[in-house]
C-alpha atoms as a PDB file:
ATOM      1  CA  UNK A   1      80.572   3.420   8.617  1.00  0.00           C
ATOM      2  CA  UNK A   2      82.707   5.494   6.227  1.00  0.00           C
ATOM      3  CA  UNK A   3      82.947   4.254   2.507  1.00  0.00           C
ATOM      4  CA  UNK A   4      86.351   3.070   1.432  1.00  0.00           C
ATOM      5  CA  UNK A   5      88.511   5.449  -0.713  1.00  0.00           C
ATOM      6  CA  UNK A   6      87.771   3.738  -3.940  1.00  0.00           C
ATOM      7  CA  UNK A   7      84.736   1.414  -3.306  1.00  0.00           C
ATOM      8  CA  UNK A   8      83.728  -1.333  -5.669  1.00  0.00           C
ATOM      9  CA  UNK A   9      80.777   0.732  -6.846  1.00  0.00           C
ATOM     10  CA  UNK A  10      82.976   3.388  -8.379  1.00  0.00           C
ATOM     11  CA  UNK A  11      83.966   1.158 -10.846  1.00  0.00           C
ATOM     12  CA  UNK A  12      80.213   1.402 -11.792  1.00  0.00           C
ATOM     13  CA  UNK A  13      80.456   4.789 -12.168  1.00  0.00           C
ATOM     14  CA  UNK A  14      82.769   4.801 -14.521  1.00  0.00           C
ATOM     15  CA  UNK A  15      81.139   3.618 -17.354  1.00  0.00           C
ATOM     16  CA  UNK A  16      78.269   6.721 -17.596  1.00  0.00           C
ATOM     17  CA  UNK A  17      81.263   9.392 -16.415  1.00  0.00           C
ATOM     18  CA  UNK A  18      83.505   8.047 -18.827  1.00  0.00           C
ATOM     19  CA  UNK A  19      81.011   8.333 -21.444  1.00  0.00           C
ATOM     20  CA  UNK A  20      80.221  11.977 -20.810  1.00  0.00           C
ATOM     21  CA  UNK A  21      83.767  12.888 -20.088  1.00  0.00           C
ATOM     22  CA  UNK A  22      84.606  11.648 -23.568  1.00  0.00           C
ATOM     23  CA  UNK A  23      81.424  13.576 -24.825  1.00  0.00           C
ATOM     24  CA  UNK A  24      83.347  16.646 -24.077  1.00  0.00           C
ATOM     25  CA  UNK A  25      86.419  16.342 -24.695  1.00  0.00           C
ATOM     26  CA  UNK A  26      85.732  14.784 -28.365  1.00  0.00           C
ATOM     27  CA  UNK A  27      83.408  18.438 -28.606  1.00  0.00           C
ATOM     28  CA  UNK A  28      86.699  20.026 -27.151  1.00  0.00           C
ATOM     29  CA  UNK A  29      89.049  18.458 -29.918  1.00  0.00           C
ATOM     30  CA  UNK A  30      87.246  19.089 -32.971  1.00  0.00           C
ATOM     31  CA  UNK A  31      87.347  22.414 -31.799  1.00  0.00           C
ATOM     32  CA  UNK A  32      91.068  22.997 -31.328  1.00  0.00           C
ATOM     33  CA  UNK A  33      92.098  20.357 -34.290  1.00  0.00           C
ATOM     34  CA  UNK A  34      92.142  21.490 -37.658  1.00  0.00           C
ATOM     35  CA  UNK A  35      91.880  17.815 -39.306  1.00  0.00           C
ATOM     36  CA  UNK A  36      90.146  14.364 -38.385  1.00  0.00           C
ATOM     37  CA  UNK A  37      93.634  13.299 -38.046  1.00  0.00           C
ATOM     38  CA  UNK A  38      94.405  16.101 -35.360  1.00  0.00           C
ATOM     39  CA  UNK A  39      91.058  15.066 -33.675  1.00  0.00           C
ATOM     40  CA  UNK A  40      92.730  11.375 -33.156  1.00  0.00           C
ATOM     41  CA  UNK A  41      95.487  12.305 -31.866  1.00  0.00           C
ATOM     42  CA  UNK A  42      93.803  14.528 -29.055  1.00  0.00           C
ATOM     43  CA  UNK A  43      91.374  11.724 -28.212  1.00  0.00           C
ATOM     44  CA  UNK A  44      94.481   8.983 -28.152  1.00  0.00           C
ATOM     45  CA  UNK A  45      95.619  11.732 -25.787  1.00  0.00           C
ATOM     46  CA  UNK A  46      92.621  11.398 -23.743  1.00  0.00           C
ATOM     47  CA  UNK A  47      92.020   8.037 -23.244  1.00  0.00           C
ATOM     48  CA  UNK A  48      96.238   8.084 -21.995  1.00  0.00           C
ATOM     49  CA  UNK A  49      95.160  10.534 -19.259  1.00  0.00           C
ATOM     50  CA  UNK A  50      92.237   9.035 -17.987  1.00  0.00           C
ATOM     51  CA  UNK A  51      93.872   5.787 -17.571  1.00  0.00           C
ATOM     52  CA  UNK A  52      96.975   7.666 -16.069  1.00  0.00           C
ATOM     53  CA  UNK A  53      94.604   9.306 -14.070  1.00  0.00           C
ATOM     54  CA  UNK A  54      92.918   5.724 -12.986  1.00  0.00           C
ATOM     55  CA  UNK A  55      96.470   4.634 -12.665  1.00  0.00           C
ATOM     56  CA  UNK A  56      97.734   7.460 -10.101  1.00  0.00           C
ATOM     57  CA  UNK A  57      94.865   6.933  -7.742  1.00  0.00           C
ATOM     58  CA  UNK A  58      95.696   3.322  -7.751  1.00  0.00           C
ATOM     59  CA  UNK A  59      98.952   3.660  -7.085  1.00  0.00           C
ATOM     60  CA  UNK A  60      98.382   6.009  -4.259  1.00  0.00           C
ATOM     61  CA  UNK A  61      95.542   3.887  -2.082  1.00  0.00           C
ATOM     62  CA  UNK A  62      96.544   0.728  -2.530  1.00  0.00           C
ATOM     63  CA  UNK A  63     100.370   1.231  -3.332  1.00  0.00           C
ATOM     64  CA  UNK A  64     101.641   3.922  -0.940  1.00  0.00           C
ATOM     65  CA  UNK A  65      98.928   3.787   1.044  1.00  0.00           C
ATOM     66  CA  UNK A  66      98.862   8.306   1.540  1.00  0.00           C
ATOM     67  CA  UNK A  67     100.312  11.088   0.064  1.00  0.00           C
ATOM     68  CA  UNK A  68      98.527  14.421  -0.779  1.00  0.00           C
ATOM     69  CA  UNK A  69      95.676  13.331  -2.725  1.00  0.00           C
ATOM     70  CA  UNK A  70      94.225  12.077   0.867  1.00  0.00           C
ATOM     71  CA  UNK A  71      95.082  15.535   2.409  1.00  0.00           C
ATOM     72  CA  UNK A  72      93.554  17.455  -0.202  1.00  0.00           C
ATOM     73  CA  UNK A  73      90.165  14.988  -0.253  1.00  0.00           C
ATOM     74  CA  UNK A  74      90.071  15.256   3.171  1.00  0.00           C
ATOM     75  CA  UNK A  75      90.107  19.382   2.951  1.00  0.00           C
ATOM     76  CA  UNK A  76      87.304  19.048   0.445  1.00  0.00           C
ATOM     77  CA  UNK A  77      85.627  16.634   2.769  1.00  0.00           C
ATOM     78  CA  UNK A  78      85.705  19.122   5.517  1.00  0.00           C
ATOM     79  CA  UNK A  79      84.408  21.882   2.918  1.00  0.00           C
ATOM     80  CA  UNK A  80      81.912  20.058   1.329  1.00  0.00           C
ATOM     81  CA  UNK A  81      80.301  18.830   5.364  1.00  0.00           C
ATOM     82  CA  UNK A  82      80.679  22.371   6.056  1.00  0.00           C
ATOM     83  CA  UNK A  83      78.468  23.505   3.087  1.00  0.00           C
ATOM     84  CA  UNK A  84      75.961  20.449   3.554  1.00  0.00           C
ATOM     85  CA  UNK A  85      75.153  21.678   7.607  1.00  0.00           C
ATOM     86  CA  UNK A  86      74.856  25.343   5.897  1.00  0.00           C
ATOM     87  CA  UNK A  87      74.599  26.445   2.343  1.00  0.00           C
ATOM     88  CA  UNK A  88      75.670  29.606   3.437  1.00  0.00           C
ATOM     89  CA  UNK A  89      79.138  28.199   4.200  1.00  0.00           C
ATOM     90  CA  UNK A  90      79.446  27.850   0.041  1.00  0.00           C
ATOM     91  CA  UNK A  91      81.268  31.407   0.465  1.00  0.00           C
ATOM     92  CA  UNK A  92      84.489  29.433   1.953  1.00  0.00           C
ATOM     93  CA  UNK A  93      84.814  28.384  -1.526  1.00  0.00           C
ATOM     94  CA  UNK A  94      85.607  31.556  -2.781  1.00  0.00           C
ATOM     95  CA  UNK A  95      86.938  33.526   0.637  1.00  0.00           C
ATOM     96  CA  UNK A  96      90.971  33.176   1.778  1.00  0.00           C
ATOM     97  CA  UNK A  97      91.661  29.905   2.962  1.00  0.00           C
ATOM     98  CA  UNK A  98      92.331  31.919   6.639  1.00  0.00           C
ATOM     99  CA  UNK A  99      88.033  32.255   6.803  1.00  0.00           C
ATOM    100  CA  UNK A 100      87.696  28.863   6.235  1.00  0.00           C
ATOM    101  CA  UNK A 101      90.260  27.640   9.175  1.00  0.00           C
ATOM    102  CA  UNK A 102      88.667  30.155  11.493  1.00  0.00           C
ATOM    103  CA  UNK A 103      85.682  28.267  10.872  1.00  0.00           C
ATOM    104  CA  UNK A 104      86.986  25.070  11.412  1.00  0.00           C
ATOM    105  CA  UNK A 105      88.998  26.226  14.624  1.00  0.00           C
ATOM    106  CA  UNK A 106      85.533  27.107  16.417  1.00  0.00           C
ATOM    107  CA  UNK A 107      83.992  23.613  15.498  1.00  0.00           C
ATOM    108  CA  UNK A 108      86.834  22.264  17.774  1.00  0.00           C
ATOM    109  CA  UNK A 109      88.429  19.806  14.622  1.00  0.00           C
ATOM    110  CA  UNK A 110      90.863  18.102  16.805  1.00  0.00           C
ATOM    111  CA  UNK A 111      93.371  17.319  13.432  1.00  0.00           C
ATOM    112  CA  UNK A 112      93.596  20.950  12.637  1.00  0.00           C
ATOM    113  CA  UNK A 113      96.701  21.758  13.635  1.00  0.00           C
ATOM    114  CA  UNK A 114      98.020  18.655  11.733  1.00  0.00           C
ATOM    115  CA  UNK A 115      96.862  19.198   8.333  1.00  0.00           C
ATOM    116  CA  UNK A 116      97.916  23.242   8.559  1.00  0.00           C
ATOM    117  CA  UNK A 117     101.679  22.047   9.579  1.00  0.00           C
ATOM    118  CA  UNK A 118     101.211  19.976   5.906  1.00  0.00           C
ATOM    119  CA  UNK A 119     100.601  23.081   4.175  1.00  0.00           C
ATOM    120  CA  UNK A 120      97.044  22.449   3.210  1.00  0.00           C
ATOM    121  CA  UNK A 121      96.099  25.243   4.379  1.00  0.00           C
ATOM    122  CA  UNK A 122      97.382  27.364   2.448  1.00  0.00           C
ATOM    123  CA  UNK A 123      96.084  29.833  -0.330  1.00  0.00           C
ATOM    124  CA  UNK A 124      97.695  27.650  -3.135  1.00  0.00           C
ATOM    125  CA  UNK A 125      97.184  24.112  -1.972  1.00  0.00           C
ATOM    126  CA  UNK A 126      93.308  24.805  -0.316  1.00  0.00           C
ATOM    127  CA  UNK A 127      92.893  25.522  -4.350  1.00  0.00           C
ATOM    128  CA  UNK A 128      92.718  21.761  -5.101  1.00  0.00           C
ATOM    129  CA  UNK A 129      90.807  21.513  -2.062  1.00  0.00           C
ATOM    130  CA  UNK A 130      88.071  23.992  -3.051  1.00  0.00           C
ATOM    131  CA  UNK A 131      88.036  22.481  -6.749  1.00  0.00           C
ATOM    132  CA  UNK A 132      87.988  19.118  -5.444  1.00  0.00           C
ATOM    133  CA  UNK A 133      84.558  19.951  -3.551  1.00  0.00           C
ATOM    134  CA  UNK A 134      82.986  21.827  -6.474  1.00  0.00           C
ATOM    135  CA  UNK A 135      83.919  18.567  -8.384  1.00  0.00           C
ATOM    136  CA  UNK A 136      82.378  16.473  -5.260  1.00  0.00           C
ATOM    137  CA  UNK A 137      78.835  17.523  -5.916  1.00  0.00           C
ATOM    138  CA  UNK A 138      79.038  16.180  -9.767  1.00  0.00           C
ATOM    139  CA  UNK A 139      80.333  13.288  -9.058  1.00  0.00           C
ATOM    140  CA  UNK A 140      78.724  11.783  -5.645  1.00  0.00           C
ATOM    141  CA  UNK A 141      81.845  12.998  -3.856  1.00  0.00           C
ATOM    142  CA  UNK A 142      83.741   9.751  -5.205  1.00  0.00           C
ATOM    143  CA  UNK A 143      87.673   9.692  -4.858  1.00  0.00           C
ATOM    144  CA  UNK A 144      88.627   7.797  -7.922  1.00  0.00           C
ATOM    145  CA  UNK A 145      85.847   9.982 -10.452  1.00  0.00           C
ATOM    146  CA  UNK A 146      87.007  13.554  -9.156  1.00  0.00           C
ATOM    147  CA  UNK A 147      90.690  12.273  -9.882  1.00  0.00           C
ATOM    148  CA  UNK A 148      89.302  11.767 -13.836  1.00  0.00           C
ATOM    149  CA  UNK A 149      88.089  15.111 -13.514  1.00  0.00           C
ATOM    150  CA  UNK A 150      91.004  16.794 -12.244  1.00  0.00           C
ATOM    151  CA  UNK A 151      92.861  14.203 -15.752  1.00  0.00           C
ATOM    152  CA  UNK A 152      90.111  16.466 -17.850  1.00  0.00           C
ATOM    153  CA  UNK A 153      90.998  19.685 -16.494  1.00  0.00           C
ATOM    154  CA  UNK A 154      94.831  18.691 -17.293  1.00  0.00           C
ATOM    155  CA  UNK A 155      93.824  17.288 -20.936  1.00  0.00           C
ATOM    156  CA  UNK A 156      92.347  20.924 -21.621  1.00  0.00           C
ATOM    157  CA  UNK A 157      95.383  22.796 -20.307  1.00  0.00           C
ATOM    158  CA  UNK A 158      97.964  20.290 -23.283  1.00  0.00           C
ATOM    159  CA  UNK A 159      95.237  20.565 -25.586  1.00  0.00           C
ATOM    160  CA  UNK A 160      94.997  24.479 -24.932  1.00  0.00           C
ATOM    161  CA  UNK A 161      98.762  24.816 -25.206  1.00  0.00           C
ATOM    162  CA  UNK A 162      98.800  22.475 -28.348  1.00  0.00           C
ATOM    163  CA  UNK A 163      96.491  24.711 -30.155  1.00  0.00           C
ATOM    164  CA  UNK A 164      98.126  27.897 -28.885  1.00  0.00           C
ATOM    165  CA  UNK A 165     102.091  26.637 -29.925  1.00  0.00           C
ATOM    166  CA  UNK A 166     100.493  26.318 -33.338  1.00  0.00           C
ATOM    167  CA  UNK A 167      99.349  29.355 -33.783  1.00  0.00           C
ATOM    168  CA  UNK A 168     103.359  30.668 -33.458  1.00  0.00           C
ATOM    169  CA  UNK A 169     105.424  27.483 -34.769  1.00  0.00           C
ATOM    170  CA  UNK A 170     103.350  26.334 -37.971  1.00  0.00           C
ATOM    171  CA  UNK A 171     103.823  23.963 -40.263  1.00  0.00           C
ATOM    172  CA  UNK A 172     104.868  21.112 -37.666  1.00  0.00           C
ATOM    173  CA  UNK A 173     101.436  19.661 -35.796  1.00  0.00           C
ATOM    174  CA  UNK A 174     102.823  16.333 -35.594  1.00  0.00           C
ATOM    175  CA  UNK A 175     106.321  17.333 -33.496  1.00  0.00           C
ATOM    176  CA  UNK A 176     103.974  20.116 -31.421  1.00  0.00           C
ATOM    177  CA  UNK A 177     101.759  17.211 -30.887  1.00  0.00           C
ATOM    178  CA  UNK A 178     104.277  14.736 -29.617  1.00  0.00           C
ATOM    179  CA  UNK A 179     106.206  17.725 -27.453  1.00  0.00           C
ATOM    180  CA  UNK A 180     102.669  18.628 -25.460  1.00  0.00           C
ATOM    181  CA  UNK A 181     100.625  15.851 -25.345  1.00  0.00           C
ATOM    182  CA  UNK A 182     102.874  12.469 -25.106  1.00  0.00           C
ATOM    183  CA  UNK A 183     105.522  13.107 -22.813  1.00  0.00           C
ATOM    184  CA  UNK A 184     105.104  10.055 -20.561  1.00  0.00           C
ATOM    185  CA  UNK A 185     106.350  12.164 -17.303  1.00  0.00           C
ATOM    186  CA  UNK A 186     104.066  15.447 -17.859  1.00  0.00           C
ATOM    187  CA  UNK A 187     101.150  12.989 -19.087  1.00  0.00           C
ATOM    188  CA  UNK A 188     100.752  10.661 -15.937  1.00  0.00           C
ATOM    189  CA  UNK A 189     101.865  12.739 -13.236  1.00  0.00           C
ATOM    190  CA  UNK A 190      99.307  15.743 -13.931  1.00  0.00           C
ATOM    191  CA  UNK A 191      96.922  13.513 -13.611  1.00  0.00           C
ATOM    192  CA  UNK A 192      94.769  12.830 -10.939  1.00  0.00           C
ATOM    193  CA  UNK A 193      93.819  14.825  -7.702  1.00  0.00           C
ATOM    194  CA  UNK A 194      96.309  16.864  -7.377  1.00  0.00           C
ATOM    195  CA  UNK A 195      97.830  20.494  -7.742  1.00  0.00           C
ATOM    196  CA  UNK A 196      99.107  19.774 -11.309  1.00  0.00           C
ATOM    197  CA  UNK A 197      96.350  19.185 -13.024  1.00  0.00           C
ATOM    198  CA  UNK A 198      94.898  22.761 -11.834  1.00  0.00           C
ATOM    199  CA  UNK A 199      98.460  23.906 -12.995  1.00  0.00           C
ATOM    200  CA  UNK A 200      98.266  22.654 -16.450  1.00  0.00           C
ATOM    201  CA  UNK A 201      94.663  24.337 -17.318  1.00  0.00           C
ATOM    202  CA  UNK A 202      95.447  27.640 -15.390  1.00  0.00           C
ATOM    203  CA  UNK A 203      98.974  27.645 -17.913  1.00  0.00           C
ATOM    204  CA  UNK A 204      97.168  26.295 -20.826  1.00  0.00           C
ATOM    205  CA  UNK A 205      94.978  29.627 -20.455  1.00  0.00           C
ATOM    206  CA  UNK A 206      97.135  32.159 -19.664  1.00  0.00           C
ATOM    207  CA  UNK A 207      99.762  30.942 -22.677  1.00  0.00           C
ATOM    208  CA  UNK A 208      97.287  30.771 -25.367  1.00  0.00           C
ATOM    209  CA  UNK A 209      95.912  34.266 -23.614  1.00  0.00           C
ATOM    210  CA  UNK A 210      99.435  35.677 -23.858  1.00  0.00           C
ATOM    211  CA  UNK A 211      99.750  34.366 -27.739  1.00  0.00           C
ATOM    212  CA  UNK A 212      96.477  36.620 -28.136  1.00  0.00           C
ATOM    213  CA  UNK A 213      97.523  39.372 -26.368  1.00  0.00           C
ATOM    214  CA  UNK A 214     101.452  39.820 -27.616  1.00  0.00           C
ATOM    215  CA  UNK A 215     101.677  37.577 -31.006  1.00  0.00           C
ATOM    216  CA  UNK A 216      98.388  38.029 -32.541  1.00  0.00           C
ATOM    217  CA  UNK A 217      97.588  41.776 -31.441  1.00  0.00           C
ATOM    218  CA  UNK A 218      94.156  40.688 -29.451  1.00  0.00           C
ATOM    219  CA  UNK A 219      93.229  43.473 -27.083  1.00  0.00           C
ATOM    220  CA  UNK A 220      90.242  42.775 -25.146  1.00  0.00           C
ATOM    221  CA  UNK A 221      88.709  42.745 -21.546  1.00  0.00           C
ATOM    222  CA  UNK A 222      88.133  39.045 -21.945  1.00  0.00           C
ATOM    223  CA  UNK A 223      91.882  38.274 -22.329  1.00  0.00           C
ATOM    224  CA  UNK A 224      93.143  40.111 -20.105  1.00  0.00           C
ATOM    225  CA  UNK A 225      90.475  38.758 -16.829  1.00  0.00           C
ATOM    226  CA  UNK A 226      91.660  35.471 -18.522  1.00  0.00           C
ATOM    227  CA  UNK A 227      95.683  36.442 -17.478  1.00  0.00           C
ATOM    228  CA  UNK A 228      94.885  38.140 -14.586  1.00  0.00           C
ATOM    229  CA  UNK A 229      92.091  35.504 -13.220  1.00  0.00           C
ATOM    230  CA  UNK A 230      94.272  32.118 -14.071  1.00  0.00           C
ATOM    231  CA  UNK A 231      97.834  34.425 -13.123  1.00  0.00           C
ATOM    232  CA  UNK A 232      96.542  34.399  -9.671  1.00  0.00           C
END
């Protein structure tokens, strides 16, 4: 029998992942704020995403019913099974998407040529796929906890550019604030499982990289792996 998308036993993990999700990104606040004040406003920021995030995948199993969270599980899925018959198959995590549909195509998978018409298949879009699956083994390999993680990932990319913005425009935390972090659009639909979430870190990093690197006058090997790594 296969387990329902979002069974009622998720809900029971969401206590202890909440818990340590907040762990981390309270660690992740004090860091970037610069007063207890700051530090409130980045955790009101993260409890809006992680219910946006509970929200979205809501909205898309019982509301519409599909959409491209499903595709990109279901790539994961097929990743993750792949890995589980042979831990050698872990390399299709990090090999062109082409090595991993090769694969597939001499297992026989019957939906194949379905899901590579949809575009999961490709380079960009097997991306959620592949961090979907290395989220899958911290989290049981449960829909509606891997969609908070891919909220988390998204709260560190507005964070990131938060703290990066004031390090150019100072003297005005509180508009910065409002501008990246509570924009109703850019907060609920980055989050969940999907290819915006991986979007908002990957920017988050290679904006406050670029602040080093062209405002600030920070030269180093770390920076620029960071701009060429994310850039890619």
């Amino acid at each position: 029998m296969i387990p329902p998308i979002i069974a009622y036993y998720d809900y029971l993990l969401l206590l202890p992942y909440i818990v340590i999700f907040f762990l981390l990104a309270r660690k992740f606040a004090k860091k970037h704020a610069e007063t207890p004040n700051e530090v409130y406003w980045l955790l009101i920021n993260w409890w809006i995403k992680m219910v946006a995030g509970i929200l979205y995948a809501w909205i898309i199993v019982y509301y519409y019913k599909y959409g491209d969270p499903f595709g990109y599980k279901e790539r994961s899925d097929a990743l993750l099974d792949s890995i589980f018959k042979n831990w050698e198959n872990i390399r299709y995590i990090f090999l062109p998407v082409e090595s991993f549909v090769d694969y597939l195509s001499n297992l026989g998978y019957s939906n194949l040529g379905y899901y590579s018409d949809l575009g999961y298949y490709s380079e960009s879009n097997f991306m959620v796929s592949r961090v979907s699956c290395i989220a899958a083994f911290l989290t049981f390999n449960r829909f509606l906890i891997i969609s908070l993680v891919f909220s988390n990932l998204s709260y560190y990319g507005f964070v990131i550019i938060y703290s990066a913005l004031k390090k150019i425009i100072t003297g005005h935390n509180k508009a910065l604030a409002i501008g990246c972090l509570f924009i109703p659009s850019c907060v609920f639909w980055s989050s969940g499982l999907a290819k915006e979430a991986i979007c908002m870190i990957s920017l988050g990093i290679i904006f406050s990289s670029s602040v080093e690197l062209f405002f600030q006058n920070k030269i180093g090997f770390k920076i620029i792996l960071k701009l060429i790594f994310f850039s890619s």
